[in-house]
Protein backbone atom coordinates (compact mmCIF):
# COMPACT_ATOMS: atom_id res chain seq x y z
CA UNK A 1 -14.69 -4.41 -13.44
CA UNK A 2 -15.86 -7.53 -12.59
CA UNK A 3 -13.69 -9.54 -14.82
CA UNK A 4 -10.81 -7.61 -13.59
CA UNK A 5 -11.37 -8.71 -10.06
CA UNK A 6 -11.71 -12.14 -10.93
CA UNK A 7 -8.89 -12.70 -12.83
CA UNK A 8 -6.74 -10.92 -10.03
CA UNK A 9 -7.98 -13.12 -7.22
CA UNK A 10 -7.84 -16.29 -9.44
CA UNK A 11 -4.79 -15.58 -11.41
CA UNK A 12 -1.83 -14.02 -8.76
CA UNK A 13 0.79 -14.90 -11.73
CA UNK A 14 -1.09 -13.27 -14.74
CA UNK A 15 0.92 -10.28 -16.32
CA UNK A 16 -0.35 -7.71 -14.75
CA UNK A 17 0.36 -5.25 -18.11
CA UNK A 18 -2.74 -7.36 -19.69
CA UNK A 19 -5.41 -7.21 -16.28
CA UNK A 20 -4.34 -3.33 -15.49
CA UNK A 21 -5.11 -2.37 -18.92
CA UNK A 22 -8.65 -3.94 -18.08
CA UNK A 23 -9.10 -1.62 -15.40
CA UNK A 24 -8.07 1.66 -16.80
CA UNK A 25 -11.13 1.00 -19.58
CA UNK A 26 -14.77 0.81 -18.97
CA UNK A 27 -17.68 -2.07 -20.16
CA UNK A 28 -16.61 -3.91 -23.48
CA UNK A 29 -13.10 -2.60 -22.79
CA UNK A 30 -13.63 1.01 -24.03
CA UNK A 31 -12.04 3.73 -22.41
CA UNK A 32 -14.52 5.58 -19.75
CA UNK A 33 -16.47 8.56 -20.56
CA UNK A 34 -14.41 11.78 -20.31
CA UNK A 35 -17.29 13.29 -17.83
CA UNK A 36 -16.13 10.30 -15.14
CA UNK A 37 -13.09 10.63 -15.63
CA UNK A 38 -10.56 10.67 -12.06
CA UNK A 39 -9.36 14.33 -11.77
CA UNK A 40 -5.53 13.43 -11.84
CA UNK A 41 -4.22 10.71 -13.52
CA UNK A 42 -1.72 8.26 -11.36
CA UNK A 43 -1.30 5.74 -14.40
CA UNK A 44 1.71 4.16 -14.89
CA UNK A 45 4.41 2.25 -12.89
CA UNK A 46 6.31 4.05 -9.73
CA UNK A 47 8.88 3.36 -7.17
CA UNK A 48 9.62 4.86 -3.47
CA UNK A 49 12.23 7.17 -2.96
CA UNK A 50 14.62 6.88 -0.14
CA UNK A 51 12.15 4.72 2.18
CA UNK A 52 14.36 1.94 3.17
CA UNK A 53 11.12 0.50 4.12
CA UNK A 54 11.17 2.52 7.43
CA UNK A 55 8.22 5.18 8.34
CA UNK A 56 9.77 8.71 9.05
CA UNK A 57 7.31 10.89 11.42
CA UNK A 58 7.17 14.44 9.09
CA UNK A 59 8.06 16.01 12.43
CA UNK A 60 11.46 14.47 13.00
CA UNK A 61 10.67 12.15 16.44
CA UNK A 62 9.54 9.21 17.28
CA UNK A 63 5.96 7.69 16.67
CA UNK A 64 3.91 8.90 19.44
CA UNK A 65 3.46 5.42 21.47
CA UNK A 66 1.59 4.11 24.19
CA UNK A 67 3.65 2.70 27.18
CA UNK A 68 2.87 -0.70 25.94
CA UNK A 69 4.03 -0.40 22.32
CA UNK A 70 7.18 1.66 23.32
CA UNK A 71 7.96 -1.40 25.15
CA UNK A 72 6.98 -3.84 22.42
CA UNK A 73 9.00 -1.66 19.71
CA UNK A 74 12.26 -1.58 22.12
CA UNK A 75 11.84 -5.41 22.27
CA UNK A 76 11.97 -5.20 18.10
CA UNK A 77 14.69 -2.78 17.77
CA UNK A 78 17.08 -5.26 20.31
CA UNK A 79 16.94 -8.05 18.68
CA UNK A 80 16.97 -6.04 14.97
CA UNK A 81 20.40 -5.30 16.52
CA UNK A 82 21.96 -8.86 16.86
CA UNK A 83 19.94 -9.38 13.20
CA UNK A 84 16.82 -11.26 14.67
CA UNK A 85 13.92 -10.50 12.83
CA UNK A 86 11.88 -13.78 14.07
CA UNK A 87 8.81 -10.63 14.72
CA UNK A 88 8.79 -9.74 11.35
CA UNK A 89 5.86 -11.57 9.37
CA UNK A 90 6.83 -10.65 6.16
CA UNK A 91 10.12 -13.27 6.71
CA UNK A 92 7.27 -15.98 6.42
CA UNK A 93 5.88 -14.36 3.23
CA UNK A 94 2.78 -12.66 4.84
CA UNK A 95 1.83 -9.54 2.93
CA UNK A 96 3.69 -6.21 4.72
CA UNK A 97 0.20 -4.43 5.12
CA UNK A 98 -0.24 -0.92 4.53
CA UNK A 99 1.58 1.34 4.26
CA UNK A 100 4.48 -0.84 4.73
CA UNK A 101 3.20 -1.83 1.50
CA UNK A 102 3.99 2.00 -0.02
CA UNK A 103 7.71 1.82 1.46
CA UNK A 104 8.67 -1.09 -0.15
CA UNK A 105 11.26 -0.31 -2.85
CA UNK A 106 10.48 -2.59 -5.65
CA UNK A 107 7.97 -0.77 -8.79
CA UNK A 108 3.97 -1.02 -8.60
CA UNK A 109 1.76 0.05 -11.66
CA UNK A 110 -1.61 2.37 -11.39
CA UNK A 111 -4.69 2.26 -13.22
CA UNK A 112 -7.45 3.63 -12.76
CA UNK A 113 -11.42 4.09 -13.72
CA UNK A 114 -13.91 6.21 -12.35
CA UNK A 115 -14.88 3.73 -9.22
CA UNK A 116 -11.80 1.62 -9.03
CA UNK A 117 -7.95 2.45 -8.39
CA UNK A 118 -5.53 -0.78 -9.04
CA UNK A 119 -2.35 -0.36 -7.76
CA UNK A 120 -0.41 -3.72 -8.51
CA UNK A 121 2.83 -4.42 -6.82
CA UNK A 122 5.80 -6.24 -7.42
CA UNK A 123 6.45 -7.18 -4.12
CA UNK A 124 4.86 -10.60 -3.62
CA UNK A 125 2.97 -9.46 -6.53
CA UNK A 126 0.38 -8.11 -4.12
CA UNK A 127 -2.84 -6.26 -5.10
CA UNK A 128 -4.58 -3.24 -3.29
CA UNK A 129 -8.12 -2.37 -4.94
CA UNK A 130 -9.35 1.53 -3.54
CA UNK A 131 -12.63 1.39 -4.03
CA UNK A 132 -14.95 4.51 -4.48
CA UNK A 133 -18.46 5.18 -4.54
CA UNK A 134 -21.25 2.12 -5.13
CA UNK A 135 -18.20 0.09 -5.76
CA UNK A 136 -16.78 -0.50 -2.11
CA UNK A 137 -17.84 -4.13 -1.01
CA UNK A 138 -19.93 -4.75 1.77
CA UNK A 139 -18.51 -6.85 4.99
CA UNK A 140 -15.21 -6.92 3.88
CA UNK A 141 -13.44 -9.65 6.13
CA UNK A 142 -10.32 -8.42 8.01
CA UNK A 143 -7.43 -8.95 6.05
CA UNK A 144 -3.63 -8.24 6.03
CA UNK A 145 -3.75 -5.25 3.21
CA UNK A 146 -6.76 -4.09 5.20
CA UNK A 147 -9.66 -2.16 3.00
CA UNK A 148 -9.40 0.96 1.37
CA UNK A 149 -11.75 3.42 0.22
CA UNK A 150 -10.77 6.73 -2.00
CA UNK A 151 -12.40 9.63 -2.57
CA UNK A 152 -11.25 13.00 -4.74
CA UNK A 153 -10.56 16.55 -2.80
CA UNK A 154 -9.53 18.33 -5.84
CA UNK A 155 -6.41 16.68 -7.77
CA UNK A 156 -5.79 15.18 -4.40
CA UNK A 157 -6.81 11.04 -4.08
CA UNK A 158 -7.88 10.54 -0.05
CA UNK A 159 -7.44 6.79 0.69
CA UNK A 160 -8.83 5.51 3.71
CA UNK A 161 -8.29 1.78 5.04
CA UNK A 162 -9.07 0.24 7.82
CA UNK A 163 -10.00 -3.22 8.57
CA UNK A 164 -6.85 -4.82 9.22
CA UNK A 165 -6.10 -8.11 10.02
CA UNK A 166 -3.03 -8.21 13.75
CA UNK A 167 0.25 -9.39 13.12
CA UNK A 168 1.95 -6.99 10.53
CA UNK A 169 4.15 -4.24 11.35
CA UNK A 170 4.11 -0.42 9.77
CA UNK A 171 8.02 -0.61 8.47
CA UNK A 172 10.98 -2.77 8.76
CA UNK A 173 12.38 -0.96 12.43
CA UNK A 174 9.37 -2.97 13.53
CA UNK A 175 6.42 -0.20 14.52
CA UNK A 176 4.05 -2.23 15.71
CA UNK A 177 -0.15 -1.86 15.23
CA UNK A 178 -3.57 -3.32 16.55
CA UNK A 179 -7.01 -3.71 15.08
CA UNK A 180 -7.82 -0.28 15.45
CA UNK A 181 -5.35 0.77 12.36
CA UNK A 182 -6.41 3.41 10.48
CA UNK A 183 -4.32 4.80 7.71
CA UNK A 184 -5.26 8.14 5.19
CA UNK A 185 -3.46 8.61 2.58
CA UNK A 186 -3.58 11.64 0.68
CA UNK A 187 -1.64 10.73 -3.00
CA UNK A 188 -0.99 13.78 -5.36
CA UNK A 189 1.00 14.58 -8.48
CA UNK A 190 3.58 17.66 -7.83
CA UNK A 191 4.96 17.04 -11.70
CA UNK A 192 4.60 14.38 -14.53
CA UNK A 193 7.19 11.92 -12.82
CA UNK A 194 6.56 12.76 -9.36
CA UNK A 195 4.02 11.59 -6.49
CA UNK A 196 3.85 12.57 -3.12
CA UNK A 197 1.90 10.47 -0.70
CA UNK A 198 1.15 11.99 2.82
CA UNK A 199 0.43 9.05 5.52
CA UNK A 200 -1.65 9.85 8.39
CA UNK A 201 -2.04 6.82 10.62
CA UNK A 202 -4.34 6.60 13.96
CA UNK A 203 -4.60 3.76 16.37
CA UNK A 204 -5.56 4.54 19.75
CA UNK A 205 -4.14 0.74 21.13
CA UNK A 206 -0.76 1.84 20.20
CA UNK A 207 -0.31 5.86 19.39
CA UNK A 208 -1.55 8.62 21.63
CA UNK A 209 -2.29 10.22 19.12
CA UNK A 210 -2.38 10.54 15.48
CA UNK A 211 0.81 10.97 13.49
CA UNK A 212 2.07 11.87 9.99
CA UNK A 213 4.78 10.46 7.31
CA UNK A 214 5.63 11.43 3.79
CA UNK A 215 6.87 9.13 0.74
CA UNK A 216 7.67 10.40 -2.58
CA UNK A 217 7.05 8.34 -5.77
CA UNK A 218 9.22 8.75 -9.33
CA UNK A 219 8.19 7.38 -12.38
CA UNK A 220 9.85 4.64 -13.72
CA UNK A 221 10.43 4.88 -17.71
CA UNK A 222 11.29 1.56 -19.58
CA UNK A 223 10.66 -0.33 -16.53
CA UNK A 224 8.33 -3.15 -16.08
CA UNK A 225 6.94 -5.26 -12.50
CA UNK A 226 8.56 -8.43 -12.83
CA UNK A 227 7.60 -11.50 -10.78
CA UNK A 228 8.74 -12.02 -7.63
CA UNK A 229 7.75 -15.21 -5.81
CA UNK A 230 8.36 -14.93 -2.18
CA UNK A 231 9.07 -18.38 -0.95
CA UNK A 232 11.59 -18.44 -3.94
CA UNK A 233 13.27 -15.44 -2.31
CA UNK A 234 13.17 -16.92 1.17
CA UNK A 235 15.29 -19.17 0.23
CA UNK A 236 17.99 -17.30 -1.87
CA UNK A 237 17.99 -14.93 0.40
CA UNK A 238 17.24 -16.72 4.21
């Protein structure tokens, strides 16, 4: 697990087919004992469905702001409308965050081991490690992906991260957050080539209280994360 961590951090443009295979096996690169083994298996590579990149509260209305953030999101959605999106960090290739990261519709590949889930994305080709158990680091700085932690309720994977570094937003409309961010997600299988993720996200800065989204995942057969170099993009696509 080690190995897999340092190759990730060192090596950004590695194929990730050749590290994720190193972290669905165990010591020596032999596949963990059945006994450990994660109750539902998330392997393979998956794409959002219908996102857009934009967070849709599961009860229809708007995020629950604070006075403050309604005014900072107005200020957003204005100049969104005469195509200014100066506010939007991800324009200067700063990772989206989560779970702006989960809306994003380009593929990401799963693997998993019993104290490690890898999800690798194409986006940025951007990294999120869920830690579990004795393997969840200790002083984590703040950082733009923030830090998650995942536990197992059944088939369901709980992800919690926190830890997040200011200057992201939740979606492309521009939702903005504070240092307080948390974000659960709860990710489940409902068939073999579908995932359903539900969001809960709590920050008492900017909502008054706690609110919900849903994304659903498909499988992607024949399909593999390509590279995609941000800067490169930038400038194609200004």
């Amino acid at each position: 697990m080690m190995l897999l961590r340092a190759r990730l951090q060192a090596a950004r443009g590695a194929a990730w087919p050749a590290i994720l295979l190193l972290s669905a096996c165990g010591p020596g690169g032999q596949s963990p004992a059945s006994e450990h083994s994660s109750p539902t298996d998330f392997s393979g590579i998956w794409l959002a469905q219908g996102s857009n990149d934009v967070l849709t509260s599961t009860d229809g209305g708007a995020p629950p702001f604070t006075t403050d953030a309604a005014a900072l999101y107005q200020q957003r959605r204005m100049a969104l409308h005469v195509g200014d999106t100066s506010w939007d960090s991800t324009q200067l290739c700063i990772p989206p965050g989560v779970p702006r990261i989960m809306l994003i519709e380009q593929p990401f590949e799963i693997a998993q081991d019993p104290n490690l889930v890898t999800m690798a994305f194409q986006y940025q080709r951007l990294v999120r490690f869920i830690y579990q158990s004795d393997a969840f680091p200790e002083n984590p700085d703040a950082s733009f992906m923030g830090t998650s932690h995942g536990h197992w309720e059944g088939p369901v994977l709980v992800i919690d991260t926190g830890n997040f570094k200011t200057g992201t937003v939740l979606d492309s409309s521009g939702i903005p957050h504070g240092p307080k961010l948390r974000v659960t997600e709860r990710l489940q299988r409902r068939d073999a080539d579908t995932l359903s993720e539900q969001i809960t996200i709590a920050d008492e800065d900017t909502f008054a209280h706690p609110w919900q989204a849903q994304i659903t995942f498909k499988r992607q057969h024949g399909v593999q994360v390509q590279e995609d170099v941000c800067v490169e993009r930038r400038r194609i696509h200004p």
